[in-house]
C-alpha atoms as a PDB file:
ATOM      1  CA  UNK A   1       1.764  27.626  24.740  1.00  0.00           C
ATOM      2  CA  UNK A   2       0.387  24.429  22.750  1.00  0.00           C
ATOM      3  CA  UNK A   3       1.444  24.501  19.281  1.00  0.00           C
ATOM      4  CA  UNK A   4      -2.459  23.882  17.333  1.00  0.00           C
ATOM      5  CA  UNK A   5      -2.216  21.015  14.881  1.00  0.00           C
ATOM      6  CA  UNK A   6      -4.493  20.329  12.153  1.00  0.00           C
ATOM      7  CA  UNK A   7      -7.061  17.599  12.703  1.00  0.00           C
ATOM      8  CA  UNK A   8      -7.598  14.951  10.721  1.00  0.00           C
ATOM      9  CA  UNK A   9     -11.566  15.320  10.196  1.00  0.00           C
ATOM     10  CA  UNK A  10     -12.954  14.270   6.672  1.00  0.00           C
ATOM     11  CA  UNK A  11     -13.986  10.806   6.105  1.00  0.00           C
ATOM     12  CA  UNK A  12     -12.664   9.688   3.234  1.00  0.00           C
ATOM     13  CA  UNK A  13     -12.967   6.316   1.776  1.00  0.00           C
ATOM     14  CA  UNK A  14     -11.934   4.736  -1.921  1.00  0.00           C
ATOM     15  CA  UNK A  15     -12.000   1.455  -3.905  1.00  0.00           C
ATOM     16  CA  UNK A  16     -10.553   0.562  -7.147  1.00  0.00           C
ATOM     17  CA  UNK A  17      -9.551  -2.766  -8.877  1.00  0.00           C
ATOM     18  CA  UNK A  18      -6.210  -4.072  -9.916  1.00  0.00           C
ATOM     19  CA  UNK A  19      -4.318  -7.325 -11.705  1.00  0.00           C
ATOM     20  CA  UNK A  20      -2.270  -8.766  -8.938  1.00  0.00           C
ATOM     21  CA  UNK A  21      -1.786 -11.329  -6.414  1.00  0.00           C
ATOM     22  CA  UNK A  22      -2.029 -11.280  -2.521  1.00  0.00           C
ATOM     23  CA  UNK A  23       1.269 -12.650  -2.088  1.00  0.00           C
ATOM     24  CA  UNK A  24       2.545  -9.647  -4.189  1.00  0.00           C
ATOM     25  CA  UNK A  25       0.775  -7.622  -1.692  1.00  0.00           C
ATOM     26  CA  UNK A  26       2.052  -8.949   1.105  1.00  0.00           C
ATOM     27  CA  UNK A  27       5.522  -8.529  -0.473  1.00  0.00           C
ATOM     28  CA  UNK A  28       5.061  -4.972  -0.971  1.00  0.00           C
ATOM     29  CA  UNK A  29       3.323  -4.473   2.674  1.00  0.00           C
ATOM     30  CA  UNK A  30       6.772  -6.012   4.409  1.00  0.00           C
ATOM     31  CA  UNK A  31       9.014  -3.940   1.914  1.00  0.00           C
ATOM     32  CA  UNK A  32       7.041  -0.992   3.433  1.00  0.00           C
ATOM     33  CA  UNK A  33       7.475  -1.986   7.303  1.00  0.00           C
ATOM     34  CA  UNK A  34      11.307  -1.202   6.568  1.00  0.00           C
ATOM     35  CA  UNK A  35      11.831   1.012   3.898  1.00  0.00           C
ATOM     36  CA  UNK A  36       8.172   3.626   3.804  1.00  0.00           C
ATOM     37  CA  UNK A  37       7.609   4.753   0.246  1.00  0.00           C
ATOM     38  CA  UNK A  38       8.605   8.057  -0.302  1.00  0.00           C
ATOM     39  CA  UNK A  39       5.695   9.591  -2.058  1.00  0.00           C
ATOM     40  CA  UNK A  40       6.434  13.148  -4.591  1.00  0.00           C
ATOM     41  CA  UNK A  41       3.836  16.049  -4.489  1.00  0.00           C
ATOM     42  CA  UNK A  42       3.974  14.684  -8.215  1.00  0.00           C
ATOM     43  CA  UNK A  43       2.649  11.591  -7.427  1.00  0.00           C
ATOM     44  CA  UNK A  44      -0.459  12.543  -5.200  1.00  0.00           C
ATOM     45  CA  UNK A  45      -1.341  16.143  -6.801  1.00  0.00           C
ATOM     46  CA  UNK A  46      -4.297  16.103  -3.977  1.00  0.00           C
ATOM     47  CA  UNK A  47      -1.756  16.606  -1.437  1.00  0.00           C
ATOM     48  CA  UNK A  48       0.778  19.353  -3.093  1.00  0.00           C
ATOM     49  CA  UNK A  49       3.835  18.114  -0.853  1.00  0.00           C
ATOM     50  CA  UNK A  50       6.269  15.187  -0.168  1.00  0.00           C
ATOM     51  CA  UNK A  51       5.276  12.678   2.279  1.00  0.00           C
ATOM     52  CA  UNK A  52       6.300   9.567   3.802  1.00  0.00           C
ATOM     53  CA  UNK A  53       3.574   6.274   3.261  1.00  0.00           C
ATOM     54  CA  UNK A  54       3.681   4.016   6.695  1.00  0.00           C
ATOM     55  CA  UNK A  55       2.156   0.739   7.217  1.00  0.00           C
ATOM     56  CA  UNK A  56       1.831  -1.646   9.865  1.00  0.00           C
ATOM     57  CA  UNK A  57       2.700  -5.244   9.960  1.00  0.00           C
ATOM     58  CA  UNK A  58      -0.318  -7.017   7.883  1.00  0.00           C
ATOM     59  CA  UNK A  59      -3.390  -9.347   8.846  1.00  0.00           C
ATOM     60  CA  UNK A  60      -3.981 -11.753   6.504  1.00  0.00           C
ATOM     61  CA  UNK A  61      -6.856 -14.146   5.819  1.00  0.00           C
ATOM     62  CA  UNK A  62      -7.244 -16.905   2.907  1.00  0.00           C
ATOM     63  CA  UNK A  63      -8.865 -14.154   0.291  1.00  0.00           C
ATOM     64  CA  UNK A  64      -7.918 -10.935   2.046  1.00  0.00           C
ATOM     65  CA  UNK A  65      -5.429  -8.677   3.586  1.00  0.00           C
ATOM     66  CA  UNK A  66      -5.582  -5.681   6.309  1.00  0.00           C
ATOM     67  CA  UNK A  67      -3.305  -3.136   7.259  1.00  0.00           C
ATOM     68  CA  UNK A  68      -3.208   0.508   8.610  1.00  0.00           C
ATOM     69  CA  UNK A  69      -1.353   3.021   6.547  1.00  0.00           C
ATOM     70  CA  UNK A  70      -0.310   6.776   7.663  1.00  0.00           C
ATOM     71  CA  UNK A  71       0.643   9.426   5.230  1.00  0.00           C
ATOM     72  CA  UNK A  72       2.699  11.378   7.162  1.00  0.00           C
ATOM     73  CA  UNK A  73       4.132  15.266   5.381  1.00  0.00           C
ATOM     74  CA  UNK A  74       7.903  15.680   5.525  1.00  0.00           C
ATOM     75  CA  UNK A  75       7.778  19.309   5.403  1.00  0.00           C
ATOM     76  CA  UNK A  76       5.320  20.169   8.052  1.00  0.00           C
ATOM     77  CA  UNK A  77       7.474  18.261  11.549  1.00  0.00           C
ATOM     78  CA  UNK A  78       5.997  15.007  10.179  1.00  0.00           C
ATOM     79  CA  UNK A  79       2.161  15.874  10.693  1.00  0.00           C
ATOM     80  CA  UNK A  80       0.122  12.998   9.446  1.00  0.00           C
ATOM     81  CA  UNK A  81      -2.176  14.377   6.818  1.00  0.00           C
ATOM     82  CA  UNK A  82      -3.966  10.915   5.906  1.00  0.00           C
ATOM     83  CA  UNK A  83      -4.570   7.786   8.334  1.00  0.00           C
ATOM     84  CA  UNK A  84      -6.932   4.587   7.779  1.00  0.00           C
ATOM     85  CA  UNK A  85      -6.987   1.145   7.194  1.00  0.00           C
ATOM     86  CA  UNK A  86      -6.088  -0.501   3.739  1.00  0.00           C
ATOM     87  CA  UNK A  87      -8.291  -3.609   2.519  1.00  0.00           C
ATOM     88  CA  UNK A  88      -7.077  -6.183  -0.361  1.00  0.00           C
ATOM     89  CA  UNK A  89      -9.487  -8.491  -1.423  1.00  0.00           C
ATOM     90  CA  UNK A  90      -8.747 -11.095  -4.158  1.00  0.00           C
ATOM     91  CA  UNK A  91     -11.642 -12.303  -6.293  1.00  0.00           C
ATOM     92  CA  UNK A  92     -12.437 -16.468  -5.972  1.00  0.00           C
ATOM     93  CA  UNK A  93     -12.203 -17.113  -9.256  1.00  0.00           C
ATOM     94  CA  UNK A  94     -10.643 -13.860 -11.801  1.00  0.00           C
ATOM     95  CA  UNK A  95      -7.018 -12.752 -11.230  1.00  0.00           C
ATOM     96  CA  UNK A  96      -7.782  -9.103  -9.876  1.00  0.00           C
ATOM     97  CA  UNK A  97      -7.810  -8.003  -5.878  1.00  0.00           C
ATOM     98  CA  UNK A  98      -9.798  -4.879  -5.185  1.00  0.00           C
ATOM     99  CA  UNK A  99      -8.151  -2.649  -2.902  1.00  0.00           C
ATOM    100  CA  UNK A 100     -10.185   0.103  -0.857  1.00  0.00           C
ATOM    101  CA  UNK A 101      -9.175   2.575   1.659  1.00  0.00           C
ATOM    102  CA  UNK A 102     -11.367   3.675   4.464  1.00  0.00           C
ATOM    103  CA  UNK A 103     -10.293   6.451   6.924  1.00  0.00           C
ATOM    104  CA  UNK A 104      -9.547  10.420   7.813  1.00  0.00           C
ATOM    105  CA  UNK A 105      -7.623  13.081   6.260  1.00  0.00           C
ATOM    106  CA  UNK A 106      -7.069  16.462   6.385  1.00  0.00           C
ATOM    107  CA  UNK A 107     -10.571  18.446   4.801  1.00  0.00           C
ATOM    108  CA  UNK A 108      -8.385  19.693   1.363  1.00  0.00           C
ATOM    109  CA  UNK A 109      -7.219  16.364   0.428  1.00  0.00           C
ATOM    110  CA  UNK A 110     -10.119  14.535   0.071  1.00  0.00           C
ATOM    111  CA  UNK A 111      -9.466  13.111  -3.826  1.00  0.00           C
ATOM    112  CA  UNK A 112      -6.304  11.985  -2.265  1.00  0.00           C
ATOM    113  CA  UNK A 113      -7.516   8.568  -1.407  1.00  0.00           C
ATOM    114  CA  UNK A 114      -8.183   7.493  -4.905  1.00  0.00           C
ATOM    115  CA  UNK A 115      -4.786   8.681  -6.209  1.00  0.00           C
ATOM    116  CA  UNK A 116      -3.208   7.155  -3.566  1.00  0.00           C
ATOM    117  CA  UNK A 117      -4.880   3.417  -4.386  1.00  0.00           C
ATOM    118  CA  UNK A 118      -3.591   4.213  -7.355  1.00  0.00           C
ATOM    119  CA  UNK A 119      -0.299   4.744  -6.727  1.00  0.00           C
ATOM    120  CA  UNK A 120      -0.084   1.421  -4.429  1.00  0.00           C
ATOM    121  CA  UNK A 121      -1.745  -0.348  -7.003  1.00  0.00           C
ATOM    122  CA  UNK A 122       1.103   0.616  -9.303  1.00  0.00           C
ATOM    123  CA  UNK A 123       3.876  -0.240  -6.824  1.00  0.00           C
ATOM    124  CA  UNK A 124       2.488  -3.798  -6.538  1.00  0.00           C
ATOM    125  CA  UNK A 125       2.423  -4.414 -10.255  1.00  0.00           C
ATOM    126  CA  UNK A 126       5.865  -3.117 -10.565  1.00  0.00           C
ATOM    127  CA  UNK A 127       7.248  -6.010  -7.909  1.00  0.00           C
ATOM    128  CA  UNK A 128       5.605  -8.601 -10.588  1.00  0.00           C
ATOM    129  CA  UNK A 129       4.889 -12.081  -9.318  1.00  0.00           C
ATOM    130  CA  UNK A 130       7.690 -14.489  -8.217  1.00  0.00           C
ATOM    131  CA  UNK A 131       9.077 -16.551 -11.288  1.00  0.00           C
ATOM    132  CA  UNK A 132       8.987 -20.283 -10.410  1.00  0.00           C
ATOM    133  CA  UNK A 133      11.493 -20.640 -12.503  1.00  0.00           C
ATOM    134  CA  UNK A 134      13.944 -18.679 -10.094  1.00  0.00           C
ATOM    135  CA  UNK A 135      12.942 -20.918  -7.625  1.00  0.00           C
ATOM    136  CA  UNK A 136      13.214 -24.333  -9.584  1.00  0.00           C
ATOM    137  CA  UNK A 137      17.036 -23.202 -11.304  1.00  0.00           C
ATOM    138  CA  UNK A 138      18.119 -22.660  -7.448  1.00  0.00           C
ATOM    139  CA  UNK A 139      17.642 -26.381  -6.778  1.00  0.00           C
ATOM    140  CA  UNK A 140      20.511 -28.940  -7.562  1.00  0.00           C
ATOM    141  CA  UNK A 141      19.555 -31.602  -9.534  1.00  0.00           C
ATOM    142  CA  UNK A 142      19.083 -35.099  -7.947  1.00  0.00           C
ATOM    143  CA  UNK A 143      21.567 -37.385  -9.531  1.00  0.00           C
ATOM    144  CA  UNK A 144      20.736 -41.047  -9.335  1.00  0.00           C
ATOM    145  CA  UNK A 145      23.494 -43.604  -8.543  1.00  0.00           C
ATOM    146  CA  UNK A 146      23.879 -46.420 -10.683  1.00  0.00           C
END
């Protein structure tokens, strides 16, 4: 006997806009690939559990990035409740990206989708942009020879 699994049948889609950079995105996306983001019931109220957030390797342009994310449940034998395809996309000339979500999820988590671009949108920030100063102390200084 087939065990019945839940399908994933609302479209669901969300958009909201953020201060960061894509190259803090595309940080964040690779620390994903290895290490998904544990996400707390706290965290996404919509869904009421603990899940695990799974991307796949990025596709990046010169003003945008792509990826597909999976919300899979850790209680439920790792059902994925929300599935769909993540969009950043930096503006030409302010310092903000606009991220949007557009895919399916289980009917009774539709307001998920917003918290969740929340919640990414948070993780970014908290990575903060690489200091150039890091970068330019890690260099040894030229000496000239007299």
């Amino acid at each position: 006997m087939q065990r019945i699994r839940p399908a994933l049948m609302a479209r669901i889609s969300a958009q909201i806009s953020t201060s960061a950079d894509l190259n803090q995105v595309c940080r964040w996306l690779i620390e994903c690939l290895h290490d998904p983001v544990h996400v707390d019931a706290g965290h996404l109220p919509a869904l009421g559990s603990h899940s695990r957030l799974r991307v796949a390797r990025p596709i990046t342009a010169r003003r945008a990035v792509l990826c597909a994310l999976w919300l899979i449940e850790e209680v439920d034998a790792g059902v994925c409740v929300l599935a769909g395809h993540l969009r950043f996309v930096a503006h030409p000339t302010a310092p903000e990206i606009k991220v949007s979500f557009d895919g399916h999820a289980r009917p009774q988590i539709g307001a998920a989708a917003f918290q969740l671009l929340e919640l990414i949108a948070a993780s970014i920030k908290r990575l903060g942009p690489i200091a150039m100063v890091e970068i330019a102390s890690s260099r040894t200084p030229l000496i000239a020879a007299e």
